[in-house]
C-alpha atoms as a PDB file:
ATOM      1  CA  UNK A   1      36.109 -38.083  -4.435  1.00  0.00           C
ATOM      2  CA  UNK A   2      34.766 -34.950  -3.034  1.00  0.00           C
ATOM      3  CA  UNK A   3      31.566 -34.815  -0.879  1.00  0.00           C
ATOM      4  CA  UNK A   4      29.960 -32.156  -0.288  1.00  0.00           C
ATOM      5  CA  UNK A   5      26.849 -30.828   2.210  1.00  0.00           C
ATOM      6  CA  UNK A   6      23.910 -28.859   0.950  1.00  0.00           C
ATOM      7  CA  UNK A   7      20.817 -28.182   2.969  1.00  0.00           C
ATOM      8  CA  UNK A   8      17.026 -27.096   1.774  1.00  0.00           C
ATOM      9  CA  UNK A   9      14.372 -25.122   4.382  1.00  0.00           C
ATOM     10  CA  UNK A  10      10.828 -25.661   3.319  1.00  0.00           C
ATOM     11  CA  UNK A  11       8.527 -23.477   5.202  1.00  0.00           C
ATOM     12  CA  UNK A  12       4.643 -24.689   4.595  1.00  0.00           C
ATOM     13  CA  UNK A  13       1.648 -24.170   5.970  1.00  0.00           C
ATOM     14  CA  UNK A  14       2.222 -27.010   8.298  1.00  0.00           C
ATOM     15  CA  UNK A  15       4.970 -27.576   9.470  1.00  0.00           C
ATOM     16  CA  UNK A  16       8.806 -26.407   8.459  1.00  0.00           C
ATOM     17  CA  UNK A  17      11.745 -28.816   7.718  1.00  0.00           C
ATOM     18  CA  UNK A  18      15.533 -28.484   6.707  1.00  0.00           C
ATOM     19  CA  UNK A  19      16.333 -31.511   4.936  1.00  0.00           C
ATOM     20  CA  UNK A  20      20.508 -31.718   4.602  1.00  0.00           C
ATOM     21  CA  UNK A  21      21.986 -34.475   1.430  1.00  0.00           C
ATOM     22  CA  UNK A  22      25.676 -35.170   0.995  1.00  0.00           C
ATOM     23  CA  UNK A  23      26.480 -34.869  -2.582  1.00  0.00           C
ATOM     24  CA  UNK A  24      28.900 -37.350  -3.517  1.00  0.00           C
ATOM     25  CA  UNK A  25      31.334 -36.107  -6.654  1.00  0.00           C
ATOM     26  CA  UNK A  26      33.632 -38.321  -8.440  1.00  0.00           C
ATOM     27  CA  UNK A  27      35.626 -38.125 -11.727  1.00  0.00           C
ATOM     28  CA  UNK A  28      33.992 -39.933 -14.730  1.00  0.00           C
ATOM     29  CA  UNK A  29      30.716 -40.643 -12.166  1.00  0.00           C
ATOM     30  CA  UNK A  30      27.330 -39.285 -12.221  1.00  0.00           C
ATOM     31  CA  UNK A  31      26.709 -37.142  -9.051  1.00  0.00           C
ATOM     32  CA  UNK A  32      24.751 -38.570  -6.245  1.00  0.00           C
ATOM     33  CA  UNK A  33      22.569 -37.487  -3.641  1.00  0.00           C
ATOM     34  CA  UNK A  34      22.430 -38.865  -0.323  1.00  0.00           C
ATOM     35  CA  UNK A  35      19.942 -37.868   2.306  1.00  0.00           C
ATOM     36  CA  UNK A  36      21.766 -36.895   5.578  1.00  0.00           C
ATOM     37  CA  UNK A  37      19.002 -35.728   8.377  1.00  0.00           C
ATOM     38  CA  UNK A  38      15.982 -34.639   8.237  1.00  0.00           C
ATOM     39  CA  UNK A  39      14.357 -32.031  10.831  1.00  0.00           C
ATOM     40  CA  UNK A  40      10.937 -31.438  10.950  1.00  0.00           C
ATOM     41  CA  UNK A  41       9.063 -28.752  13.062  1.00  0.00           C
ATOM     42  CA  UNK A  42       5.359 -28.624  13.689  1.00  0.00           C
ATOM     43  CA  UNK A  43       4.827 -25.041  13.442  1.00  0.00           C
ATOM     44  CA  UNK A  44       1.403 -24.915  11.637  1.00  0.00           C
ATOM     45  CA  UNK A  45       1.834 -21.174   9.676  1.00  0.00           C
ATOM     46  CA  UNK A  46      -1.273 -21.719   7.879  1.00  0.00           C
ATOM     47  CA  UNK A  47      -3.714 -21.996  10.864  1.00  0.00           C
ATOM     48  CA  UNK A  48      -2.721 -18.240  11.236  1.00  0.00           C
ATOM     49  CA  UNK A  49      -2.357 -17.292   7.692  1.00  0.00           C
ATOM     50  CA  UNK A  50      -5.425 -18.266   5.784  1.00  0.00           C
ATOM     51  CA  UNK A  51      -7.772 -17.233   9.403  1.00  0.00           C
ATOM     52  CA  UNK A  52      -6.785 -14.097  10.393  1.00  0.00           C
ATOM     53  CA  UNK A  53      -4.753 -13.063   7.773  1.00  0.00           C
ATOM     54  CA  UNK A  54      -1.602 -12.693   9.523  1.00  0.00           C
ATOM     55  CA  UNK A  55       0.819 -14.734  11.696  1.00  0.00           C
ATOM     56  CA  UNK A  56       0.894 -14.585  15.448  1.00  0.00           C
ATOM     57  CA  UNK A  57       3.263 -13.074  17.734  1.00  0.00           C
ATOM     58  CA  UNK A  58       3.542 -16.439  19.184  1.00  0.00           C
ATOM     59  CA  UNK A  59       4.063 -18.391  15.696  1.00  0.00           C
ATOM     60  CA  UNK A  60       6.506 -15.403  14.587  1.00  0.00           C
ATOM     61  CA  UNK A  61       8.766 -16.436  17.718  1.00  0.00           C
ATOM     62  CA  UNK A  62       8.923 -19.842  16.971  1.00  0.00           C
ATOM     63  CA  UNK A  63       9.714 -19.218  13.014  1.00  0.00           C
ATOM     64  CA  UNK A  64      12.438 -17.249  14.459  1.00  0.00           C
ATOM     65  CA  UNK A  65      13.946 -19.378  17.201  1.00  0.00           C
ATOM     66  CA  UNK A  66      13.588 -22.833  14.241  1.00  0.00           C
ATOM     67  CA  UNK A  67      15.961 -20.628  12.210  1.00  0.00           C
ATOM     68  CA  UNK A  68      17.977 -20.323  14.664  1.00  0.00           C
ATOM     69  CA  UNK A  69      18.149 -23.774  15.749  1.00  0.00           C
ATOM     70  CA  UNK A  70      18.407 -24.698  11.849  1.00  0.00           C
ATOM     71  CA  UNK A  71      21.277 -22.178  11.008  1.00  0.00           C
ATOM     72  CA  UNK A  72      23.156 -23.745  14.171  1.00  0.00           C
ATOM     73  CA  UNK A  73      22.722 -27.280  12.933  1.00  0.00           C
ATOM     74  CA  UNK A  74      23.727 -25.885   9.204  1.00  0.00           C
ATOM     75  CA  UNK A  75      26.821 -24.801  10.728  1.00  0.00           C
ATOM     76  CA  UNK A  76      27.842 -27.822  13.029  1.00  0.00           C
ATOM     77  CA  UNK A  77      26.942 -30.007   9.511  1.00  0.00           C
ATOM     78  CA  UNK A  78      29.276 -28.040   7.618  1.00  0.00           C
ATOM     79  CA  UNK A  79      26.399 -27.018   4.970  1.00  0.00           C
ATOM     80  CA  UNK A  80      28.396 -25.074   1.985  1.00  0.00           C
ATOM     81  CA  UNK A  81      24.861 -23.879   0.545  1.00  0.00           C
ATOM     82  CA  UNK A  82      21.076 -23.852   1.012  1.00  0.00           C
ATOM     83  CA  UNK A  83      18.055 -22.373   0.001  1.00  0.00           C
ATOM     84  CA  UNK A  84      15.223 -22.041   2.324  1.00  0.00           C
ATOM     85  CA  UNK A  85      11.296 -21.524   0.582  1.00  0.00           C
ATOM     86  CA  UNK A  86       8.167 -19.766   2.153  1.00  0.00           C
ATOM     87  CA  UNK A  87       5.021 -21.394   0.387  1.00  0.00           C
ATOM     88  CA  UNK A  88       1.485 -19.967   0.483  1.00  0.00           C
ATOM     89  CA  UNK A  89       1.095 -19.568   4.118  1.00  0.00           C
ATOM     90  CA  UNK A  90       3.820 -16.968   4.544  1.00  0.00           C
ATOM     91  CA  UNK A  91       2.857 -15.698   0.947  1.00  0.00           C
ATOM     92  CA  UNK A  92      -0.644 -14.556   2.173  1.00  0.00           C
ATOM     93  CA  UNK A  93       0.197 -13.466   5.612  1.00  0.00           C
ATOM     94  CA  UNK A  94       0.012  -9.858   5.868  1.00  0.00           C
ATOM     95  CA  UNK A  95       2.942  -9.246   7.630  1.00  0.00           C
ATOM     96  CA  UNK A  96       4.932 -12.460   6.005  1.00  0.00           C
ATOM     97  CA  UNK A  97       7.512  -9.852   4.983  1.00  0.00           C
ATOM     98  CA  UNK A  98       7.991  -8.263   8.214  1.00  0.00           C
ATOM     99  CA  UNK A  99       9.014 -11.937   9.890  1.00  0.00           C
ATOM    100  CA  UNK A 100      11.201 -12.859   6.586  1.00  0.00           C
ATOM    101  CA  UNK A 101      13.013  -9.240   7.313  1.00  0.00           C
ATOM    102  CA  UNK A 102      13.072 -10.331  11.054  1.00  0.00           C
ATOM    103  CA  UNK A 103      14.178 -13.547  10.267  1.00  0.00           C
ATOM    104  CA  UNK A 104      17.339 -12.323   7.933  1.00  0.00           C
ATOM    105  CA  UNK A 105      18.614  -9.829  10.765  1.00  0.00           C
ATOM    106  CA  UNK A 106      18.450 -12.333  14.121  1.00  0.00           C
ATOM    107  CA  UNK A 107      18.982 -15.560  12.612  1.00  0.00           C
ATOM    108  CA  UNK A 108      21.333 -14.663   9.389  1.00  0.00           C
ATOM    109  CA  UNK A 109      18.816 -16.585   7.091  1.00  0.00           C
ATOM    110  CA  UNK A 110      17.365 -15.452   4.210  1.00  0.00           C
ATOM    111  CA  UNK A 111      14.118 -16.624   2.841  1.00  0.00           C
ATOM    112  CA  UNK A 112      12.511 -17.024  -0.844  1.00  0.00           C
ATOM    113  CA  UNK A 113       8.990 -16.822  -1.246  1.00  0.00           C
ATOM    114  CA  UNK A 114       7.921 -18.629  -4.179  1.00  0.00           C
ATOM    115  CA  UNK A 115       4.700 -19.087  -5.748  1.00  0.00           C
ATOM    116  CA  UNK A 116       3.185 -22.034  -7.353  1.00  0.00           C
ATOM    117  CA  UNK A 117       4.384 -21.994 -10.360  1.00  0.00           C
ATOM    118  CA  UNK A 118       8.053 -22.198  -8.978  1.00  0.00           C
ATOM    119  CA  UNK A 119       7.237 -24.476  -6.781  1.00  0.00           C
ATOM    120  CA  UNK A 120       5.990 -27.115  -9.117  1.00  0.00           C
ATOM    121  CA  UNK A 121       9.072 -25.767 -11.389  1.00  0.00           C
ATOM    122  CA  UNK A 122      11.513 -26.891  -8.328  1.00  0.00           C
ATOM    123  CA  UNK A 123       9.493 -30.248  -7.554  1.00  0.00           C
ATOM    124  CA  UNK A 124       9.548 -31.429 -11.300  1.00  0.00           C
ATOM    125  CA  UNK A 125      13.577 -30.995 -11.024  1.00  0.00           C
ATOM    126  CA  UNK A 126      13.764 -34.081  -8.623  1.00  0.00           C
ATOM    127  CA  UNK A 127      14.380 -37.541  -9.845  1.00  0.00           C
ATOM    128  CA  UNK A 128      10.937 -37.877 -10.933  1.00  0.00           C
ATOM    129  CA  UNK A 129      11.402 -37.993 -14.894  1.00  0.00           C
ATOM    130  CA  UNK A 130      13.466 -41.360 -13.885  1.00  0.00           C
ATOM    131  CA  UNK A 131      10.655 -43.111 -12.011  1.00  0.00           C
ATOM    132  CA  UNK A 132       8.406 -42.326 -15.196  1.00  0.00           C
ATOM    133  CA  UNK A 133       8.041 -44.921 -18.188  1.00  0.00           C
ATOM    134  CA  UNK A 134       8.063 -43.032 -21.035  1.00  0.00           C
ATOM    135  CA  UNK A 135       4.187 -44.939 -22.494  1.00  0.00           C
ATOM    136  CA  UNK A 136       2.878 -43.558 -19.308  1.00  0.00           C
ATOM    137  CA  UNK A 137       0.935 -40.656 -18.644  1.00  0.00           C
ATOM    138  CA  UNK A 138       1.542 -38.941 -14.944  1.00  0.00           C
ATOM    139  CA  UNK A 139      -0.253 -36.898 -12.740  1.00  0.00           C
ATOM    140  CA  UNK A 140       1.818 -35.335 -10.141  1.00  0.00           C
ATOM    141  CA  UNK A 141       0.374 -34.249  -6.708  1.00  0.00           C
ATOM    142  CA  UNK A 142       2.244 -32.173  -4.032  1.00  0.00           C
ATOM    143  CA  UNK A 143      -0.579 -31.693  -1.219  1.00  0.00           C
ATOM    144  CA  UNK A 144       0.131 -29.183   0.983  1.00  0.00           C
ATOM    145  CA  UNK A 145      -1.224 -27.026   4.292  1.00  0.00           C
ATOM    146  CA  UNK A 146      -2.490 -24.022   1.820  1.00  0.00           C
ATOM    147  CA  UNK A 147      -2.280 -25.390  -1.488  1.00  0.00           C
ATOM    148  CA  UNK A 148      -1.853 -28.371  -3.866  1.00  0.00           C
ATOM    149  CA  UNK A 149       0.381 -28.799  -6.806  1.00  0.00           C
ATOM    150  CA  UNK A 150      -0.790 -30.369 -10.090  1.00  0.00           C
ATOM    151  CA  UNK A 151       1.863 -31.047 -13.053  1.00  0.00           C
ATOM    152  CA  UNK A 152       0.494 -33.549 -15.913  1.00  0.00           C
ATOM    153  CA  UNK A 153       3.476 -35.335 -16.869  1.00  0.00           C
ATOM    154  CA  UNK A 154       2.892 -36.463 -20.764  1.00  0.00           C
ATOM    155  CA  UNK A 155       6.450 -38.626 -22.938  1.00  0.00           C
ATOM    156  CA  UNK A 156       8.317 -37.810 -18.817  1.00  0.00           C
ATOM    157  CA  UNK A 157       7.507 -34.008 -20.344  1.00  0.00           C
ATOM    158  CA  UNK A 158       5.679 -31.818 -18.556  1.00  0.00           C
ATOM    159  CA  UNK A 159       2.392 -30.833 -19.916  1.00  0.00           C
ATOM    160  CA  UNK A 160       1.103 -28.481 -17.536  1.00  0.00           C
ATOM    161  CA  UNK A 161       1.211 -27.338 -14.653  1.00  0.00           C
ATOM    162  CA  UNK A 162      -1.466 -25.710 -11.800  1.00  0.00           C
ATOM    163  CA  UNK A 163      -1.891 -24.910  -8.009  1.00  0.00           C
ATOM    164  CA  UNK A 164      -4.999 -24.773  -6.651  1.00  0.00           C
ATOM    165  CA  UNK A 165      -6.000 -23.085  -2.927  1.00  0.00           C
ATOM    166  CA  UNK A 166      -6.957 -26.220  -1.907  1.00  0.00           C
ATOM    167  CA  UNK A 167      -4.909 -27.394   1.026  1.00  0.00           C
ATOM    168  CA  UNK A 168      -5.301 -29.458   4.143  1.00  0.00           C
ATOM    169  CA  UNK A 169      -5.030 -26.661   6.549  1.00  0.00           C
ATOM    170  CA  UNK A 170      -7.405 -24.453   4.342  1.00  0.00           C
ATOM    171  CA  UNK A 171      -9.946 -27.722   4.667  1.00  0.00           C
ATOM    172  CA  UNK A 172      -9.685 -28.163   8.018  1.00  0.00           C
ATOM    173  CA  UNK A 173     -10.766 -24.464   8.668  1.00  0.00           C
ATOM    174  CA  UNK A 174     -13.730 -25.109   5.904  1.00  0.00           C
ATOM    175  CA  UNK A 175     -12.097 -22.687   4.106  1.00  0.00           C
ATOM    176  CA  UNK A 176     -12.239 -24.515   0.159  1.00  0.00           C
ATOM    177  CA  UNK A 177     -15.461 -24.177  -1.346  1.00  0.00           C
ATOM    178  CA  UNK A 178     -17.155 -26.249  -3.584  1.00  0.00           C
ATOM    179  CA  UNK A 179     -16.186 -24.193  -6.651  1.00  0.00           C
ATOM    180  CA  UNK A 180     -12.598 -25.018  -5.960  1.00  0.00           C
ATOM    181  CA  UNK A 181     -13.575 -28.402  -6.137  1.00  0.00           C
ATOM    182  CA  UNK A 182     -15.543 -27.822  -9.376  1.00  0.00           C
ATOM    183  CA  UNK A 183     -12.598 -25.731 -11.011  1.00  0.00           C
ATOM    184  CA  UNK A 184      -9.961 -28.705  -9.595  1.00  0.00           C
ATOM    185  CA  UNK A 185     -12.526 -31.284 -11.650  1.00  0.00           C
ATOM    186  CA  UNK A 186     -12.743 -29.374 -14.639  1.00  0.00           C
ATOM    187  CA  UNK A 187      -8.969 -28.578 -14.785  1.00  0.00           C
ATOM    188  CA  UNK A 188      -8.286 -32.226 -14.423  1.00  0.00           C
ATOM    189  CA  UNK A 189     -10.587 -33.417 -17.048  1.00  0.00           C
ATOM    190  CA  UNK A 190      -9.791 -31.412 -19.338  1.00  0.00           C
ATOM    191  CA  UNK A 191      -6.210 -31.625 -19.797  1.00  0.00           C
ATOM    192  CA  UNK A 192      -6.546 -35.836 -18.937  1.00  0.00           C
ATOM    193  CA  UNK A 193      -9.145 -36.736 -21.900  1.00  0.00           C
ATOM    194  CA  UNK A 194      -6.818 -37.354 -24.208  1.00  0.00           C
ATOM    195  CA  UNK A 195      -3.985 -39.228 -22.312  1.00  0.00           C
ATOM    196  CA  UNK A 196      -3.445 -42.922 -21.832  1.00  0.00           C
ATOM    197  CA  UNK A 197      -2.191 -45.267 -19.248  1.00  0.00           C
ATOM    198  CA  UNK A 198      -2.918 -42.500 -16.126  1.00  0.00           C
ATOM    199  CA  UNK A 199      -1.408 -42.912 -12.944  1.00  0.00           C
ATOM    200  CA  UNK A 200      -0.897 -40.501 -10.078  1.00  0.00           C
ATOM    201  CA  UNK A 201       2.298 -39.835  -8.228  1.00  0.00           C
ATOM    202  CA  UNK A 202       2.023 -38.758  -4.672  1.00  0.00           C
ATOM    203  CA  UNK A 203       4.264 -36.530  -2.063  1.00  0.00           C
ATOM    204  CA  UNK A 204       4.222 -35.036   0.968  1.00  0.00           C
ATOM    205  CA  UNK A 205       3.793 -36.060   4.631  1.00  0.00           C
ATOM    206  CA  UNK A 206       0.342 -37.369   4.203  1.00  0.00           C
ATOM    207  CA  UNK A 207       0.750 -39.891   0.984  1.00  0.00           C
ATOM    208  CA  UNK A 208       4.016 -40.524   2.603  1.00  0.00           C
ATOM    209  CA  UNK A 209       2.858 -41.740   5.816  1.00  0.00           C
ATOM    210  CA  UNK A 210      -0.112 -43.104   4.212  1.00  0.00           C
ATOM    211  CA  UNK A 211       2.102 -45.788   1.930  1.00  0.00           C
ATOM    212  CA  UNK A 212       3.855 -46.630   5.561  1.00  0.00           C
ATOM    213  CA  UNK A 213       0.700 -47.172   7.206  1.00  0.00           C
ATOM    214  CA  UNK A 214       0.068 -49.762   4.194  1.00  0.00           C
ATOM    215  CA  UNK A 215       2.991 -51.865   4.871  1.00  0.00           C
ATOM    216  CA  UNK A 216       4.207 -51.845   1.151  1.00  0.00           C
ATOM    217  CA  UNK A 217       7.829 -52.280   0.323  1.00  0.00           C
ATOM    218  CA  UNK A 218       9.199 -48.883  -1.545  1.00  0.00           C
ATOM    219  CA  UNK A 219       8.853 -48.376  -4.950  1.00  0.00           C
ATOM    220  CA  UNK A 220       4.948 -50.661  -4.526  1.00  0.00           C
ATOM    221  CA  UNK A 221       2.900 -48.503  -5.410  1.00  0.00           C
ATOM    222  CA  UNK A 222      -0.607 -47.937  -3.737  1.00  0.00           C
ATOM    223  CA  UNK A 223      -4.225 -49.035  -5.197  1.00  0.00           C
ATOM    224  CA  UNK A 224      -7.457 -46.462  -5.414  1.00  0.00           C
ATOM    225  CA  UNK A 225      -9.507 -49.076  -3.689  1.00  0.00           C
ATOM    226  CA  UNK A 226      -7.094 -49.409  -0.974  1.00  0.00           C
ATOM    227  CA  UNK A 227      -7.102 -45.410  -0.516  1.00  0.00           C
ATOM    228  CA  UNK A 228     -10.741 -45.844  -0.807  1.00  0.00           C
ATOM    229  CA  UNK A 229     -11.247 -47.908   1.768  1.00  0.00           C
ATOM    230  CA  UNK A 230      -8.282 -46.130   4.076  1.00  0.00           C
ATOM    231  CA  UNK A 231     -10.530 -42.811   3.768  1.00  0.00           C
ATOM    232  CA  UNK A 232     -13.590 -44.666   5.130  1.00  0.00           C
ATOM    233  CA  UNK A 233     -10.983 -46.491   8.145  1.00  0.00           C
ATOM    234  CA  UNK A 234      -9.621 -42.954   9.142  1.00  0.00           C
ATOM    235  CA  UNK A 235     -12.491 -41.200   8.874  1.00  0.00           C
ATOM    236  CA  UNK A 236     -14.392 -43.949  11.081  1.00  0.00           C
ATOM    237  CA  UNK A 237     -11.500 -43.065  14.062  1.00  0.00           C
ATOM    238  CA  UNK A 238     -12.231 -40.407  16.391  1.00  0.00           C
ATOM    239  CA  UNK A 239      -8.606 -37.615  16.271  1.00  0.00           C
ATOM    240  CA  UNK A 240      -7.305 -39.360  19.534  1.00  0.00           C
ATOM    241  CA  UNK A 241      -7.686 -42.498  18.352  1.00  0.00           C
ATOM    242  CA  UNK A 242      -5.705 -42.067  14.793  1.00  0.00           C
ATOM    243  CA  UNK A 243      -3.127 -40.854  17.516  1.00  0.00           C
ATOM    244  CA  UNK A 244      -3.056 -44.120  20.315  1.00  0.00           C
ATOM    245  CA  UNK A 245      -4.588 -46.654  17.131  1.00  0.00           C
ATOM    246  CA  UNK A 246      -2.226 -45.739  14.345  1.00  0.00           C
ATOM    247  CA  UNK A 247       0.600 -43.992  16.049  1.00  0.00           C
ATOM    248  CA  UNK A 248       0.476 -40.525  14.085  1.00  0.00           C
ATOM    249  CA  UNK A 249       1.820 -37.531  15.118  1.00  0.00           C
ATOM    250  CA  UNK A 250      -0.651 -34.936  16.657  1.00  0.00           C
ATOM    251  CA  UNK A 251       0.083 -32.608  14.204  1.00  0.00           C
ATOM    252  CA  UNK A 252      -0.793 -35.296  11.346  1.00  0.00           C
ATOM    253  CA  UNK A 253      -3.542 -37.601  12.875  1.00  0.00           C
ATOM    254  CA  UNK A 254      -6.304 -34.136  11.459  1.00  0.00           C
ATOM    255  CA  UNK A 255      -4.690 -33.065   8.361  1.00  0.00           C
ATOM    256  CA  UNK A 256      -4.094 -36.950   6.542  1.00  0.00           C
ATOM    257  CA  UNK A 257      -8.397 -36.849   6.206  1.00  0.00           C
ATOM    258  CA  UNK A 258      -8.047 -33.632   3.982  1.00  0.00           C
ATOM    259  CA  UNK A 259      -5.335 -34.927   2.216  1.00  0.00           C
ATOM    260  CA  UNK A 260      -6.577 -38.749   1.539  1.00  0.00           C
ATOM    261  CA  UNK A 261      -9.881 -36.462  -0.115  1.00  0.00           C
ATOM    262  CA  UNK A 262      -7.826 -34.350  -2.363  1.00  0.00           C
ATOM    263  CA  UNK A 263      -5.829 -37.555  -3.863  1.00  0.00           C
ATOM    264  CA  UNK A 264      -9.238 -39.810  -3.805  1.00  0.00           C
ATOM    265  CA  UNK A 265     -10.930 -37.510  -5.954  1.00  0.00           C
ATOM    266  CA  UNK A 266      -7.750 -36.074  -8.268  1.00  0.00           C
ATOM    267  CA  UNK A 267      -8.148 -40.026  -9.005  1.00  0.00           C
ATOM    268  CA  UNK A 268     -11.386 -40.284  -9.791  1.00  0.00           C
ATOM    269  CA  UNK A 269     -11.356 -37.466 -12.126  1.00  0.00           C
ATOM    270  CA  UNK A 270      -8.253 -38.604 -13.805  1.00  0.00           C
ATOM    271  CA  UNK A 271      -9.352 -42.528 -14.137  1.00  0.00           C
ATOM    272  CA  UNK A 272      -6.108 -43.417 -12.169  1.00  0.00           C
ATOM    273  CA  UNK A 273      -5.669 -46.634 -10.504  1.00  0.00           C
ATOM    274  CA  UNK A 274      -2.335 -46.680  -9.157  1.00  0.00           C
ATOM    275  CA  UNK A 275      -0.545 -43.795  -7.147  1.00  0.00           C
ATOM    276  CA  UNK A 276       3.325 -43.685  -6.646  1.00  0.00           C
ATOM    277  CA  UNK A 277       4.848 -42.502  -3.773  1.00  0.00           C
ATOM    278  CA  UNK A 278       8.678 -41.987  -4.381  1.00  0.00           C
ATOM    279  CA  UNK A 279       8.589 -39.785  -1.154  1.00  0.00           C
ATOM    280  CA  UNK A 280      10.221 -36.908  -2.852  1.00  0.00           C
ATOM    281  CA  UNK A 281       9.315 -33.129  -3.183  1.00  0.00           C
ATOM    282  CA  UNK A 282      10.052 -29.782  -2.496  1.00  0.00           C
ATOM    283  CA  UNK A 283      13.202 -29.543  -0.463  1.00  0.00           C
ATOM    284  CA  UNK A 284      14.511 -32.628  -2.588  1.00  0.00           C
ATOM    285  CA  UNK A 285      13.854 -30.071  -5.391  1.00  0.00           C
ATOM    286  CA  UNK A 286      15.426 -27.432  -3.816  1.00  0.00           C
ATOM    287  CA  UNK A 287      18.490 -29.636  -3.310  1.00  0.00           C
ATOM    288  CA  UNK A 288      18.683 -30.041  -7.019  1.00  0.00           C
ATOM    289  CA  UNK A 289      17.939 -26.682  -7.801  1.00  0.00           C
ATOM    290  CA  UNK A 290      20.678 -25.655  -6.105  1.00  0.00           C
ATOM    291  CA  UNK A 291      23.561 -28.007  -6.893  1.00  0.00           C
ATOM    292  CA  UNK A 292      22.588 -27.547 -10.884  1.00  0.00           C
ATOM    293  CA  UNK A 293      22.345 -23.328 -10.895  1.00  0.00           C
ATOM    294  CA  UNK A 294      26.062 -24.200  -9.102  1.00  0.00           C
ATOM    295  CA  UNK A 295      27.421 -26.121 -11.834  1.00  0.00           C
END
């Protein structure tokens, strides 16, 4: 047996994480992967990003001094490989590039900025396909600060694929329009009229934390009437009180409104009932990613 330690950075709009899995290798044995830690840092990029164009001195620091901290705890883990991703907040910054150059020379990390397209490309490499039944149509949803992922799933083939600029961070700020909306509907429609047996499948920290709040066991997946009426419950709590009431981080108790929306109404327009919430994505992706280019 030979286990080995690969790590996955996943700078967002709202926060960054390095996630760390043990991949377990044995002869005449699939592969697994085994989550080992998971480090999360509210450093909200997007606030920055998608206002004033361009990241703050202050925000640039702490980017700097989380790599840091993160290449340290790489090293003490014994990490032989990992990727780390800059989404759409460090994308559109104006001086993104600058901080990823800044970033390379004082904390010996170098970072990927990927666009949409990849980063549905690295999501749909998780174990998704296995959670899918193969008379089932699935629309996949990665919500995040600056924008959200759509891949319609069609035989556990993808179909098509889409991000939209329509992120909880970007809402917040009223920065989404209703002709994202309208283009988000249309998109949806479209490519869902002639698909049976719909259901969505959820990630991120917001469906994530939503399916805890619920109390289901893992794998249950969660009802549109229950998000329904969860929408209504949240939005009836004043900020502070999502924070004493329901116990959720600062950092989460604004941005889960924004991101309830954007799955109650891909929902709607799809006709789904039931969303999924295998609490997988991008650095689970980038794990995979990884280990597979490897081999």
């Amino acid at each position: 047996m030979k286990v080995r330690k690969f790590a996955a950075i996943d700078i967002g709009s709202n926060a960054i994480r390095l996630l760390t899995h043990n991949i377990i290798e044995e002869k005449n044995k699939a592969t697994q992967f085994r989550k080992s830690a998971l480090v999360r840092v509210p450093v909200r990029l997007g606030e920055d990003s998608f206002t004033v164009g361009e990241i703050s001195d202050r925000n640039a620091n702490r980017i700097v001094d989380t790599m840091k901290a993160f290449k340290l705890l790489m090293d003490v883990a014994g990490v032989e490989k990992y990727m780390a991703c800059a989404t759409s907040a460090m994308r559109e910054a104006n001086n993104g590039l600058e901080i990823i150059k800044r970033v390379q020379e004082e904390a010996n990390i170098q970072i990927e900025l990927i666009d949409g397209k990849k980063e549905a490309a690295i999501i749909a490499s998780t174990d998704l396909k296995q959670l899918m039944q193969k008379d089932n149509s699935y629309l996949y949803i990665d919500v995040g600060g600056g924008s959200t992922e759509f891949t319609l799933f069609t035989e556990g083939k993808i179909k098509i694929s889409k991000s939209f600029k329509l992120g909880t961070v970007r809402l917040l700020n009223n920065m989404v329009g209703e002709g994202t909306w309208q283009k988000l509907e249309e998109w949806i429609k479209e490519h869902v009229k002639n698909v049976s047996n719909i259901s969505i499948i959820g990630s991120g920290g917001n469906i994530n934390k939503l399916h805890k709040i619920s109390g289901r066991k893992e794998g249950e997946s969660l009802s549109f009437l229950w998000l329904k009426a969860q929408y209504a419950f949240l939005e009836s709590l004043t900020y502070e009180e999502r924070i004493s009431e329901l116990g959720l981080n600062p950092d989460r108790a604004d941005v889960i409104i924004p991101a309830t929306k954007i799955f109650l109404q891909a929902a709607r327009w799809s006709g789904a009932k039931k969303i999924h919430v295998p609490k997988i994505g991008l650095s689970d992706g980038i794990i995979k990613t990884l280990y597979f280019e490897g081999k």
